[in-house]
N, C-alpha and C. Protein backbone atom coordinates (compact mmCIF):
# COMPACT_ATOMS: atom_id res chain seq x y z
N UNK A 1 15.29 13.07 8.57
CA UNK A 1 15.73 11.68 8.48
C UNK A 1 15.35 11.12 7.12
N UNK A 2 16.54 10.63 6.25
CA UNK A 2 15.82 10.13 4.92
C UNK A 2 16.24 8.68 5.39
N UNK A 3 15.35 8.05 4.95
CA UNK A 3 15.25 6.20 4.69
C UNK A 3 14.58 5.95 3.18
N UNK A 4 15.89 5.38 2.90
CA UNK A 4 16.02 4.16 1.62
C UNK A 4 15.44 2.44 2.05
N UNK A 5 14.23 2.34 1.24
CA UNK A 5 14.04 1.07 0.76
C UNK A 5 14.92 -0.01 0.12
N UNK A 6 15.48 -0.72 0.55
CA UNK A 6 16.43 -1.69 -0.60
C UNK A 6 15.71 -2.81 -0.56
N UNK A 7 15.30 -3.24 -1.47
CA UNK A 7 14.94 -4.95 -2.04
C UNK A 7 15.79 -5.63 -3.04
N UNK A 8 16.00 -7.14 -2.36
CA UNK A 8 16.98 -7.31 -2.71
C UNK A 8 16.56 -8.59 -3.40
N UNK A 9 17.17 -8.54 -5.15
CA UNK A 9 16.16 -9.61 -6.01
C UNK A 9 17.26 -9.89 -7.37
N UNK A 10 18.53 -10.43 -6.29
CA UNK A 10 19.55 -10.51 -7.32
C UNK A 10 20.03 -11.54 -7.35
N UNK A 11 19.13 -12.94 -7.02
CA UNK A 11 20.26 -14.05 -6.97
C UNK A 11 19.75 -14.93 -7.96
N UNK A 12 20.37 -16.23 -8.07
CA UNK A 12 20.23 -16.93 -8.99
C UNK A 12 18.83 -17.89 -8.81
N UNK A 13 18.18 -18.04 -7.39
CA UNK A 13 17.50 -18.69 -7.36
C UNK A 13 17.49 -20.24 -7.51
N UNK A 14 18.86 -20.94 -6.93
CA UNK A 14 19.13 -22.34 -7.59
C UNK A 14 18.44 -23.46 -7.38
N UNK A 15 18.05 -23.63 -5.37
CA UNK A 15 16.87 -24.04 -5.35
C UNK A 15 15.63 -24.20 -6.14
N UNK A 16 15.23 -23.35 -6.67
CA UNK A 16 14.13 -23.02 -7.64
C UNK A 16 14.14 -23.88 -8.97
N UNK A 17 13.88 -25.50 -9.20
CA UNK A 17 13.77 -26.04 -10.78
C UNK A 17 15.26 -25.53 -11.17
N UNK A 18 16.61 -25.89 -10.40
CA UNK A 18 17.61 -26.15 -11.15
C UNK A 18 18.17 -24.35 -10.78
N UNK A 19 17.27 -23.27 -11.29
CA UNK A 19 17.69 -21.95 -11.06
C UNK A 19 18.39 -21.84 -12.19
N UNK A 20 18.74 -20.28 -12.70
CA UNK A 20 19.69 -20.08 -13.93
C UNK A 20 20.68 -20.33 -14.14
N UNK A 21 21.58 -20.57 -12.02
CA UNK A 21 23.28 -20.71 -12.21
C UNK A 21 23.41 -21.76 -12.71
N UNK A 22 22.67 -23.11 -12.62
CA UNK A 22 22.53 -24.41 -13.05
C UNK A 22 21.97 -24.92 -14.59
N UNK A 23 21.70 -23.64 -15.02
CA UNK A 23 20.84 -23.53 -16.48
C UNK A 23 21.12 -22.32 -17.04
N UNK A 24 22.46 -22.75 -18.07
CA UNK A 24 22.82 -21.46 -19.00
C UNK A 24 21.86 -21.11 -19.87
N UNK A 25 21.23 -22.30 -20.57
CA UNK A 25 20.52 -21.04 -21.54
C UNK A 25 18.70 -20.80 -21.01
N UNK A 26 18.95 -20.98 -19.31
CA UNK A 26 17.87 -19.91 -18.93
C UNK A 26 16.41 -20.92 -19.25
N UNK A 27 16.51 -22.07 -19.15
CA UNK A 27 15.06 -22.90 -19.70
C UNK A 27 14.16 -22.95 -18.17
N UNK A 28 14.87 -22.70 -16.81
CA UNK A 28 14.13 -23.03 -15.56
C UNK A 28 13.15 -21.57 -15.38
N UNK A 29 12.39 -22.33 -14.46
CA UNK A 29 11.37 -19.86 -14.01
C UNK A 29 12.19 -19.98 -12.98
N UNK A 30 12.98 -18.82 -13.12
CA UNK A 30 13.34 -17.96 -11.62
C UNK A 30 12.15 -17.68 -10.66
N UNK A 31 12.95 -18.23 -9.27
CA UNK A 31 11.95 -17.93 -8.61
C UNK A 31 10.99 -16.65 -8.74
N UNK A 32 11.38 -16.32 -8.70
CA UNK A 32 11.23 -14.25 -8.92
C UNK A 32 9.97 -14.30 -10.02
N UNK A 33 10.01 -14.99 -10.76
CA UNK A 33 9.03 -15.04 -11.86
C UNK A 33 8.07 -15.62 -12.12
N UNK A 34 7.86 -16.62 -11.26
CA UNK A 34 6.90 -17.93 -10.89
C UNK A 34 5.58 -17.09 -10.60
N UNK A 35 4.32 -17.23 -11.15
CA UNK A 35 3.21 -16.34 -10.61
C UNK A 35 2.79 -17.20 -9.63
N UNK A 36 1.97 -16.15 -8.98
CA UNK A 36 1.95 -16.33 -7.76
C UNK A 36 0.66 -15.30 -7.86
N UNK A 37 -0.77 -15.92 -7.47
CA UNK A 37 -2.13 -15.39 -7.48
C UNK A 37 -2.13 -14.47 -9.44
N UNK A 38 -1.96 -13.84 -8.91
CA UNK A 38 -2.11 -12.38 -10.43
C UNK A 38 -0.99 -12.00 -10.87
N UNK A 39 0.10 -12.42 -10.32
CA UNK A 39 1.83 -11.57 -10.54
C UNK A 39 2.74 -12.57 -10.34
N UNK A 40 4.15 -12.01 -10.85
CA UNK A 40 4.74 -12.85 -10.17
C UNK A 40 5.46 -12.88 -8.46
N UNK A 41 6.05 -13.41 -8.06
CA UNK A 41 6.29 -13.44 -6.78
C UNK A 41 6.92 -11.92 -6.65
N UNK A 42 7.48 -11.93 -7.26
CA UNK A 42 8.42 -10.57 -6.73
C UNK A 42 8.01 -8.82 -6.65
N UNK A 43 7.00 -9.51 -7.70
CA UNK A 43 5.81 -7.70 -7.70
C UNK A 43 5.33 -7.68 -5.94
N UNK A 44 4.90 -8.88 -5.76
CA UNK A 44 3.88 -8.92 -4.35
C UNK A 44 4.82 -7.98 -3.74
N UNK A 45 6.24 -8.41 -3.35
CA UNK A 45 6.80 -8.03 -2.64
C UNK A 45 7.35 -6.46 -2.84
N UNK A 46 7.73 -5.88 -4.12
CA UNK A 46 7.88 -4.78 -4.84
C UNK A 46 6.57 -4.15 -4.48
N UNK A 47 5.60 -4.67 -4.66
CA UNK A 47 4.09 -3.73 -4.03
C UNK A 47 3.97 -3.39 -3.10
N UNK A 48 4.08 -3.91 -2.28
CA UNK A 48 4.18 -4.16 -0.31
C UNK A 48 4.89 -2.34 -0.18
N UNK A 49 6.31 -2.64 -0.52
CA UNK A 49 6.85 -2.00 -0.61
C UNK A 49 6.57 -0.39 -1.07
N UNK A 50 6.35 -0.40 -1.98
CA UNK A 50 6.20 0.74 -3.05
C UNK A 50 5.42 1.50 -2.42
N UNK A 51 4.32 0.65 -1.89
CA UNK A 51 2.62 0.68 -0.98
C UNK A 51 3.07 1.38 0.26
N UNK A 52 4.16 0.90 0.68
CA UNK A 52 5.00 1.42 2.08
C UNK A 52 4.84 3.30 1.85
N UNK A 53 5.72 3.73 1.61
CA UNK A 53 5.58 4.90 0.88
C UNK A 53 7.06 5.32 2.14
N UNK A 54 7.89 4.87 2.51
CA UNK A 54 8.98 5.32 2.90
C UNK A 54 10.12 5.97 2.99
N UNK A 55 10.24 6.18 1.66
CA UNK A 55 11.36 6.43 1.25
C UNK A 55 11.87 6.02 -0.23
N UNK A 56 12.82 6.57 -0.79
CA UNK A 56 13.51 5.96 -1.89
C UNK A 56 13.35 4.52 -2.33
N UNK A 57 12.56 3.92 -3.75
CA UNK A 57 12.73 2.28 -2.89
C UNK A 57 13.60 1.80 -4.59
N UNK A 58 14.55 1.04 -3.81
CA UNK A 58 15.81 0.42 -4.83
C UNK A 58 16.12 -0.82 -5.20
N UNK A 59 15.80 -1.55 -6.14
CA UNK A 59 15.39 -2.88 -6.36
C UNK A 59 17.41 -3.10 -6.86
N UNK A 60 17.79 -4.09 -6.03
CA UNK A 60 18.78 -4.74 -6.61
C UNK A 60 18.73 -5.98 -7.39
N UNK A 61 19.25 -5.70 -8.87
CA UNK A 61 18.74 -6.75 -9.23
C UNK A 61 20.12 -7.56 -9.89
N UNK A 62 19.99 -8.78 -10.30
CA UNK A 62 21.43 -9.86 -10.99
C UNK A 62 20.96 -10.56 -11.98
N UNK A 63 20.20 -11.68 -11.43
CA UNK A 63 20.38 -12.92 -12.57
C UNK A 63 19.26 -12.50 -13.67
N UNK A 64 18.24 -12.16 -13.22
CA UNK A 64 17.49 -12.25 -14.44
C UNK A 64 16.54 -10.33 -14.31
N UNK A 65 16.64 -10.40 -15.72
CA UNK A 65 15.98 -8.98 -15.90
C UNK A 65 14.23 -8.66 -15.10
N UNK A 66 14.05 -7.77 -14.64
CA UNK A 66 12.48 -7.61 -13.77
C UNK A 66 11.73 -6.58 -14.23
N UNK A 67 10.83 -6.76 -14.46
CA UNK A 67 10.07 -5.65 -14.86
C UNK A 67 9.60 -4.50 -13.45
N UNK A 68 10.13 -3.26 -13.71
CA UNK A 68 10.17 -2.23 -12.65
C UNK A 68 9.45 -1.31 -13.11
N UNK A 69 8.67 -0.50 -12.30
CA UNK A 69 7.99 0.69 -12.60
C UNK A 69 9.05 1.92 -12.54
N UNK A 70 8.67 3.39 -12.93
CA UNK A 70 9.54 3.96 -13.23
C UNK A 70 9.82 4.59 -11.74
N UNK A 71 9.02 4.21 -10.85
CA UNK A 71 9.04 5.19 -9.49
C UNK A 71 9.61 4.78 -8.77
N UNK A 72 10.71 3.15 -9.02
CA UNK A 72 11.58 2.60 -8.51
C UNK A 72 12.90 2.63 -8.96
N UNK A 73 14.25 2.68 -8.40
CA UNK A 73 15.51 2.97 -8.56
C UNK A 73 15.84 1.30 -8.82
N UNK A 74 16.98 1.08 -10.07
CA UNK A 74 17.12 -0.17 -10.27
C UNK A 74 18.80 0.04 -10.25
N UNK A 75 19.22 -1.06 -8.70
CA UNK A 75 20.64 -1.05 -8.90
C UNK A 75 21.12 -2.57 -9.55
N UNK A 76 21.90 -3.02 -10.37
CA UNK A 76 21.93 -3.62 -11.05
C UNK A 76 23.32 -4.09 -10.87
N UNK A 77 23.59 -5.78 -9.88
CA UNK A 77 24.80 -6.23 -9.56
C UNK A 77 25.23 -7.25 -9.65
N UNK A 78 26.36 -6.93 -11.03
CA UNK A 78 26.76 -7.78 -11.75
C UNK A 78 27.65 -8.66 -11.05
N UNK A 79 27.77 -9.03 -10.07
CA UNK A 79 28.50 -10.02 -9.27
C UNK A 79 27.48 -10.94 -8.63
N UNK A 80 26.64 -10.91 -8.85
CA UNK A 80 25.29 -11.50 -7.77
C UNK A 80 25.47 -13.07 -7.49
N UNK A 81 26.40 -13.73 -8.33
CA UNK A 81 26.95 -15.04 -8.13
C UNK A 81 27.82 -15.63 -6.77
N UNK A 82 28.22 -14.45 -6.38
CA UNK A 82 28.66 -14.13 -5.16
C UNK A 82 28.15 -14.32 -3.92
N UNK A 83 26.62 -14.04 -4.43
CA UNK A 83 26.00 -14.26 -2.61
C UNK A 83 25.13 -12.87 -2.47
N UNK A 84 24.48 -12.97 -1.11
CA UNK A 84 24.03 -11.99 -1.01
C UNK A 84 24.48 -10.86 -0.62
N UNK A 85 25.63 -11.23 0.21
CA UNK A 85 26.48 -9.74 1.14
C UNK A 85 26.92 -8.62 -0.15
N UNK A 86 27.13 -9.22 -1.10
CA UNK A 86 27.43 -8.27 -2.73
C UNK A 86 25.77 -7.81 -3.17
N UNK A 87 24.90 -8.70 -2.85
CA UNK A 87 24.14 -7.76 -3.32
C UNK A 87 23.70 -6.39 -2.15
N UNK A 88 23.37 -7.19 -1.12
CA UNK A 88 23.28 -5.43 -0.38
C UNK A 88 24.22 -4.60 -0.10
N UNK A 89 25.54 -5.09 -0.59
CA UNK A 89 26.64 -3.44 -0.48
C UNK A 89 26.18 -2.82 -1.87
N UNK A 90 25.70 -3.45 -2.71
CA UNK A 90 25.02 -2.81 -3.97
C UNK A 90 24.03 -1.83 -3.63
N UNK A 91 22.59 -2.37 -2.59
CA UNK A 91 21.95 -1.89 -1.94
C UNK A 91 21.81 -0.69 -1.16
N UNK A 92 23.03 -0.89 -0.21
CA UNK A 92 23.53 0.10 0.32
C UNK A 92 24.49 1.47 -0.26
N UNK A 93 25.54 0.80 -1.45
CA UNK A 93 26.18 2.12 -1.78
C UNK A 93 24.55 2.92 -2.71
N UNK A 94 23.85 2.52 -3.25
CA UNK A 94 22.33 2.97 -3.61
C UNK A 94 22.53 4.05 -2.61
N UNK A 95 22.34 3.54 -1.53
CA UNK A 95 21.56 4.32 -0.01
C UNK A 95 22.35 5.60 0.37
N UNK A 96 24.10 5.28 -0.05
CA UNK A 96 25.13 6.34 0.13
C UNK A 96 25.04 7.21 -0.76
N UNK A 97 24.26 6.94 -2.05
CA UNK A 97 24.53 8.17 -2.72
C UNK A 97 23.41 8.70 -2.51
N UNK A 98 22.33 8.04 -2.15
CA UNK A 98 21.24 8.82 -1.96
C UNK A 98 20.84 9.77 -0.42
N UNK A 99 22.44 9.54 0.44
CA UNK A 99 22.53 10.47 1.09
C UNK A 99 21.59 9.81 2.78
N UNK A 100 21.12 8.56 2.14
CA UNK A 100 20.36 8.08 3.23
C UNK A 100 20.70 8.19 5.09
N UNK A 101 20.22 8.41 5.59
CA UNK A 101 20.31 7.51 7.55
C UNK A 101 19.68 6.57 7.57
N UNK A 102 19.04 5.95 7.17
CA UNK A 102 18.29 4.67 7.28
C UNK A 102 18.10 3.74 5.85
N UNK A 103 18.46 2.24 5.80
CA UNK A 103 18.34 1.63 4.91
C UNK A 103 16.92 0.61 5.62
N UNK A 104 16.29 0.54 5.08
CA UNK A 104 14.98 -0.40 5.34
C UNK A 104 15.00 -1.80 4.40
N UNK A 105 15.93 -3.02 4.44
CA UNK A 105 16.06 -3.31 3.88
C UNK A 105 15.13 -5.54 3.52
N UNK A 106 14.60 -5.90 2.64
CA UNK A 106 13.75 -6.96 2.49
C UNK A 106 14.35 -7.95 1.15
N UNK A 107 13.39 -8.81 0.91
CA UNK A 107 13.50 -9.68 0.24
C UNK A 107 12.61 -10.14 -0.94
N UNK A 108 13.00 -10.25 -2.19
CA UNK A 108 11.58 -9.98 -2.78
C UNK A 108 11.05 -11.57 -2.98
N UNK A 109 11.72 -12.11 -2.45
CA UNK A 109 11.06 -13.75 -2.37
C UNK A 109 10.52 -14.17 -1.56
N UNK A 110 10.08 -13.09 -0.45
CA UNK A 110 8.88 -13.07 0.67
C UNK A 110 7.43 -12.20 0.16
N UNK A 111 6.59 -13.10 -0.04
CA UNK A 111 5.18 -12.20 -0.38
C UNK A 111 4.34 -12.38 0.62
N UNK A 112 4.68 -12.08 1.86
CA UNK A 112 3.77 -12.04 2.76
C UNK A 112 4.32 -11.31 3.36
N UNK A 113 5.49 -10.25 3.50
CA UNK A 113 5.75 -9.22 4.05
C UNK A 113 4.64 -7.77 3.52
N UNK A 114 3.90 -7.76 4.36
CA UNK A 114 2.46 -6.61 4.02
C UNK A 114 3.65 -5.08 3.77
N UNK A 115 3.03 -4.35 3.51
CA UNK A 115 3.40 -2.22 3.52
C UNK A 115 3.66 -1.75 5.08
N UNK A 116 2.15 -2.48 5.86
CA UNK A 116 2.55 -2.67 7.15
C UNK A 116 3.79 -2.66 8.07
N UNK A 117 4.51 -3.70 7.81
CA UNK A 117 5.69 -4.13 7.99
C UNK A 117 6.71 -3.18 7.79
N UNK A 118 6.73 -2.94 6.78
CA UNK A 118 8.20 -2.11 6.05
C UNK A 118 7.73 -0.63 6.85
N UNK A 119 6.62 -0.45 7.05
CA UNK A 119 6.29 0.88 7.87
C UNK A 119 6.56 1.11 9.07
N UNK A 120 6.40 0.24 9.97
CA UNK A 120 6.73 -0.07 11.43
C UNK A 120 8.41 -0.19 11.50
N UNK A 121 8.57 -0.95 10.79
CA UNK A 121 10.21 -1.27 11.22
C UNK A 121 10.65 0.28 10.78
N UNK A 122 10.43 0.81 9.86
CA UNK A 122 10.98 2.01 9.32
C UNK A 122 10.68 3.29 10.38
N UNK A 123 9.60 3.04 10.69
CA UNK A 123 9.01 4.22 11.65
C UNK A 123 9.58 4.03 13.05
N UNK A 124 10.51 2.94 13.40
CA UNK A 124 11.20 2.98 15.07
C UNK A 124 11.63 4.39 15.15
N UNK A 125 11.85 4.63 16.96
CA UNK A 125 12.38 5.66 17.19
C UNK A 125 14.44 5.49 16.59
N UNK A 126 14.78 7.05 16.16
CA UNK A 126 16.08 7.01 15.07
C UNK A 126 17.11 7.07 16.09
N UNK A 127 16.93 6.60 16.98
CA UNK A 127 17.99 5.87 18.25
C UNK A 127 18.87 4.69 18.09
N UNK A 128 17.80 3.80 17.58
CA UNK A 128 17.63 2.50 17.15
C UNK A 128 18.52 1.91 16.36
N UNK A 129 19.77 1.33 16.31
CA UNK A 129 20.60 1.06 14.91
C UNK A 129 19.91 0.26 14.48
N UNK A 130 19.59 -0.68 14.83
CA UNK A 130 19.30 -2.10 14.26
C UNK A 130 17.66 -2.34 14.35
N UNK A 131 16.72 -2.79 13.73
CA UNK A 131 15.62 -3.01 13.75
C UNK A 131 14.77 -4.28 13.08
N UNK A 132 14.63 -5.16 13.50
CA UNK A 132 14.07 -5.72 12.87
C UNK A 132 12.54 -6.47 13.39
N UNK A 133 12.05 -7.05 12.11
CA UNK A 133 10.74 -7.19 12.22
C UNK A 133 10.04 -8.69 12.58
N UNK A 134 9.44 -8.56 13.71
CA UNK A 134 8.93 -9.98 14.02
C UNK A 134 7.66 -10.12 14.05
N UNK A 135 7.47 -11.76 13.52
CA UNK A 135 6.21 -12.35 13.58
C UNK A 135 5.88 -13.11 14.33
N UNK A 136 4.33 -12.96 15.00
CA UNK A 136 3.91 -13.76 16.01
C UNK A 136 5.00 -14.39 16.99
N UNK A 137 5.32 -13.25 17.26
CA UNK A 137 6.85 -13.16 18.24
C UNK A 137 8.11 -14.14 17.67
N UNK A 138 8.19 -14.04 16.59
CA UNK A 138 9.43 -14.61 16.12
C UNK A 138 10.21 -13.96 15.36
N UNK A 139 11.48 -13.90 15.42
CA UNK A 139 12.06 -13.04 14.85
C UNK A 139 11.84 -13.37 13.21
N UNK A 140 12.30 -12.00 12.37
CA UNK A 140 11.40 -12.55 10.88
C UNK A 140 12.68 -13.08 9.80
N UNK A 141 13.84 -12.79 9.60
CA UNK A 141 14.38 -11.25 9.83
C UNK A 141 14.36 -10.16 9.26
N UNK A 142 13.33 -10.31 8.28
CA UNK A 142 13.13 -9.08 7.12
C UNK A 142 11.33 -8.66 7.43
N UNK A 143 11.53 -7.08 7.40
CA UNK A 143 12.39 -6.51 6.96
C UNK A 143 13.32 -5.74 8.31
N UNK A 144 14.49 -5.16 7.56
CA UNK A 144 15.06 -4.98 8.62
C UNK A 144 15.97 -3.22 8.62
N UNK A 145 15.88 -2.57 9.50
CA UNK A 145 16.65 -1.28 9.62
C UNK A 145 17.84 -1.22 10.04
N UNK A 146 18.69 -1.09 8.88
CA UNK A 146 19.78 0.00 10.06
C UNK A 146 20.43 1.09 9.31
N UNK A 147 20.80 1.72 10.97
CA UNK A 147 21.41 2.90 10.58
C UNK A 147 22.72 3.35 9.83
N UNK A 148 23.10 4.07 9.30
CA UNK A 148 23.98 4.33 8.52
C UNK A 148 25.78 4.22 9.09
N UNK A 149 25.39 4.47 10.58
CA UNK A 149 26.61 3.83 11.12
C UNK A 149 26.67 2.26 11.01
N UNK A 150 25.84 1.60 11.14
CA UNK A 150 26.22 0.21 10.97
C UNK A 150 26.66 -0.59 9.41
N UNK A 151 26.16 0.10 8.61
CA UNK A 151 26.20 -0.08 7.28
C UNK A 151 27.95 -0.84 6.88
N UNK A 152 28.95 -0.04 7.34
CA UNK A 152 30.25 -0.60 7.27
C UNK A 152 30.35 -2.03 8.05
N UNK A 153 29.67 -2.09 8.73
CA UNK A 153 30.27 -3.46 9.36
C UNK A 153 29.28 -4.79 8.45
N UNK A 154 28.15 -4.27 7.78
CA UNK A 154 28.01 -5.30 7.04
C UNK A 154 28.87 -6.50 6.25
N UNK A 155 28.57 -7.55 6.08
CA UNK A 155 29.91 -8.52 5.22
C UNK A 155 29.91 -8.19 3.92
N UNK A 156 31.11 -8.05 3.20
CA UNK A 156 30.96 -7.79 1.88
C UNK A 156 31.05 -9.21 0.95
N UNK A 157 31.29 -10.09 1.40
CA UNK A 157 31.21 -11.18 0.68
C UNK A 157 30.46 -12.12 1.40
N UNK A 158 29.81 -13.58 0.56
CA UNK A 158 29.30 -14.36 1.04
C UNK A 158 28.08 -14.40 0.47
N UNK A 159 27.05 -15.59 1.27
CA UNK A 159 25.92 -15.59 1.60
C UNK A 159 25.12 -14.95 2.67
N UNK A 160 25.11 -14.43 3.52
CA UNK A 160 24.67 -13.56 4.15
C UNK A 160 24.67 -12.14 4.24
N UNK A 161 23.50 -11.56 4.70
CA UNK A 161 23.27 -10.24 4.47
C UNK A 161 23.41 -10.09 6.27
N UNK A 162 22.65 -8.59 6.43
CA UNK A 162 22.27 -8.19 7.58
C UNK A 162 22.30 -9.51 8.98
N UNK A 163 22.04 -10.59 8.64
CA UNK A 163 21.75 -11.61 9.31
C UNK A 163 23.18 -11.61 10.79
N UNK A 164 24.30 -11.39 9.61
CA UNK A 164 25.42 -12.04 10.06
C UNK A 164 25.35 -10.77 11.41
N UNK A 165 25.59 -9.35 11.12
CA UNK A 165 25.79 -7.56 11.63
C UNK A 165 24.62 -8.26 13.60
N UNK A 166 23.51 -9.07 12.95
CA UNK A 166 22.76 -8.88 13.85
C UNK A 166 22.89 -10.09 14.73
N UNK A 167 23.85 -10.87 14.73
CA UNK A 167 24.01 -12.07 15.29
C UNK A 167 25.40 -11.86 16.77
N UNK A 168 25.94 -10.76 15.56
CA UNK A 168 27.42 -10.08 16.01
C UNK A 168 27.01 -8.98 17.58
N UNK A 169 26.04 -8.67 16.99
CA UNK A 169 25.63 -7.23 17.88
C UNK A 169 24.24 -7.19 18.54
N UNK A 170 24.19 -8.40 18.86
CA UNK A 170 22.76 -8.32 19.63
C UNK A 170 22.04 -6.76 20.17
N UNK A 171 23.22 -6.29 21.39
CA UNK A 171 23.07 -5.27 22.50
C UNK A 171 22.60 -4.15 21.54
N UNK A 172 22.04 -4.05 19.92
CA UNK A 172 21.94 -3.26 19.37
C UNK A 172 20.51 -3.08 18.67
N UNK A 173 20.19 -4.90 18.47
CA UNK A 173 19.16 -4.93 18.12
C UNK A 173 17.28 -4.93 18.83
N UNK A 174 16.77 -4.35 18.12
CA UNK A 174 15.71 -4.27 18.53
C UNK A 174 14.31 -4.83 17.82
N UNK A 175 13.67 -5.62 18.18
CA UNK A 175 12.28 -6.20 17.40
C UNK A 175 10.92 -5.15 17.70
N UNK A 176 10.28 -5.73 16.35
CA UNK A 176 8.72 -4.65 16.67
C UNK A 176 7.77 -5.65 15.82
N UNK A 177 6.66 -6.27 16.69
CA UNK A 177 5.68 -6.18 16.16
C UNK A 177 5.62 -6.26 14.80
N UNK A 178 5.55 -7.40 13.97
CA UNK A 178 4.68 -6.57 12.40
C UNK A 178 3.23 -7.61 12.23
N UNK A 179 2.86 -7.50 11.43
CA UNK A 179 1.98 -8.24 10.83
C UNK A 179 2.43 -9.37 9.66
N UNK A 180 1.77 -10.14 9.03
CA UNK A 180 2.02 -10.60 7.61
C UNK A 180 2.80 -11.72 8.43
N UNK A 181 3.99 -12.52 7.67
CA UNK A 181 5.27 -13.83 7.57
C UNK A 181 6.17 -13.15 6.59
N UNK A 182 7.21 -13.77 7.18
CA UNK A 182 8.60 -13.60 6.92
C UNK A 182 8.61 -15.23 5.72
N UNK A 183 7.69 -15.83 5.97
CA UNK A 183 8.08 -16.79 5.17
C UNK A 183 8.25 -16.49 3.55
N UNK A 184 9.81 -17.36 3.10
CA UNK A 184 10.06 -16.91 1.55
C UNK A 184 10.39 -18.67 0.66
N UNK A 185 9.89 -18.12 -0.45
CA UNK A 185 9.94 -18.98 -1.43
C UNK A 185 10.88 -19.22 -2.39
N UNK A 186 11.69 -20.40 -2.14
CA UNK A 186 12.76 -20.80 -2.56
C UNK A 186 12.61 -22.01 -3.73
N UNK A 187 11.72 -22.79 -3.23
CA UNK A 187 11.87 -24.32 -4.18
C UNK A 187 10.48 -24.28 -4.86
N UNK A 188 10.25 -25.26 -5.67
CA UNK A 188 8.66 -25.03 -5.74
C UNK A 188 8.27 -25.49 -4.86
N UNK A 189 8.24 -26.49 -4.01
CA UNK A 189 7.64 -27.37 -2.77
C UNK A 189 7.43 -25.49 -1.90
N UNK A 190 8.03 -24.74 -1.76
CA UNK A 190 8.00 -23.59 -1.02
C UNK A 190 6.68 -23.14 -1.93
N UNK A 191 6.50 -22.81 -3.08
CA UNK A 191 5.29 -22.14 -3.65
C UNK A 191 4.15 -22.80 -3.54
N UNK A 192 3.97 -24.13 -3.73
CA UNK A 192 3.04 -24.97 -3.87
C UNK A 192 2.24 -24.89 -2.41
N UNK A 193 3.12 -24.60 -1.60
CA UNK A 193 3.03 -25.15 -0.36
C UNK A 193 1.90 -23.51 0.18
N UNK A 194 2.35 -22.39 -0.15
CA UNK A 194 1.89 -21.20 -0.34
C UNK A 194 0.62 -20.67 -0.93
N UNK A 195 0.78 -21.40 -2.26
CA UNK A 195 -1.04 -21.71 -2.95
C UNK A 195 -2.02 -22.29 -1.91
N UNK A 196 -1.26 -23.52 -1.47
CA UNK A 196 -2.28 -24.27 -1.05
C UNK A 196 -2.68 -23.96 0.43
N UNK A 197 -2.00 -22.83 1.02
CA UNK A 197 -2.03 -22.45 2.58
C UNK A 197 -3.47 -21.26 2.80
């Protein structure tokens, strides 16, 4: 069974001080870039990850350039204005060439998704199409599994990712246990709010 990591860290961030789509020549911090303890937000989450040790792990990236280590795959999608459903078919064709059954897929504007997390959801029994990860019994929805048959029915356009596949197909999905929050940081009132928690 191979499983691909996808993180997905391609949007404009507009919420965020205006964001880049709202600021051509780039004067706002992308969320993504805002530090956050020692890093910026998006390493936390790239660490978590990496830390996971799962599989292939594939950073999709758009609006603004990220600093990646070399032990990460960088898919790079130049439509990211689009929404998110363009960035994880980015994500996912990643996952097709890499031959994947399982996409394990997150958000890098959540830094409280632990290695933990991405391990459990990844480690369900491979029965399972759909997987996703809950906190203190709430659904999270990242991070989240599915199998390579479901992958086509994802939306290719829009704002939504996985969200929409799992709303459609309940009788498919399954929750587990994680540790950490699903909570993600969008505005600064979202970061501030994070420091001070």
């Amino acid at each position: 069974m191979t499983t691909v990591a996808i993180l997905l860290a391609a949007g404009g961030g507009r919420r965020f001080s205006g964001g880049v789509d709202d600021d051509p020549d780039n004067r706002s911090p992308h969320k993504l870039l805002a530090v956050l303890g020692d890093r910026p937000i998006y390493r936390h989450a790239l660490d978590q990850v990496v830390e996971a040790a799962i599989g292939t792990v594939v950073v999709v990236t758009g609006a603004v350039r990220l600093d990646l280590p070399d032990t990460v795959t960088e898919e790079h999608h130049a439509g990211w204005t689009d929404g998110q459903a363009g960035s994880l078919q980015a994500g996912l064709a990643a996952a097709r060439r890499l031959n994947a059954e399982f996409a394990v897929i997150g958000l890098a504007d959540q830094p409280g998704v632990p290695a933990e997390a991405w391990r459990r959801v990844a480690a369900c029994p491979t029965e399972w199409q759909i997987v996703v990860a809950a906190y203190d019994g709430t659904r999270g929805p990242n991070p989240v599994r599915l199998h390579r048959s479901m992958w086509g029915l994802v939306p290719a356009t829009g704002d939504h990712g996985a969200r929409t596949l799992i709303t459609a197909r309940p009788e498919l999905v399954h929750e587990v246990a994680c540790p950490g929050t699903a909570y993600d940081i969008d505005t600064l009132e979202d970061l501030q709010a994070w420091k001070s928690s």
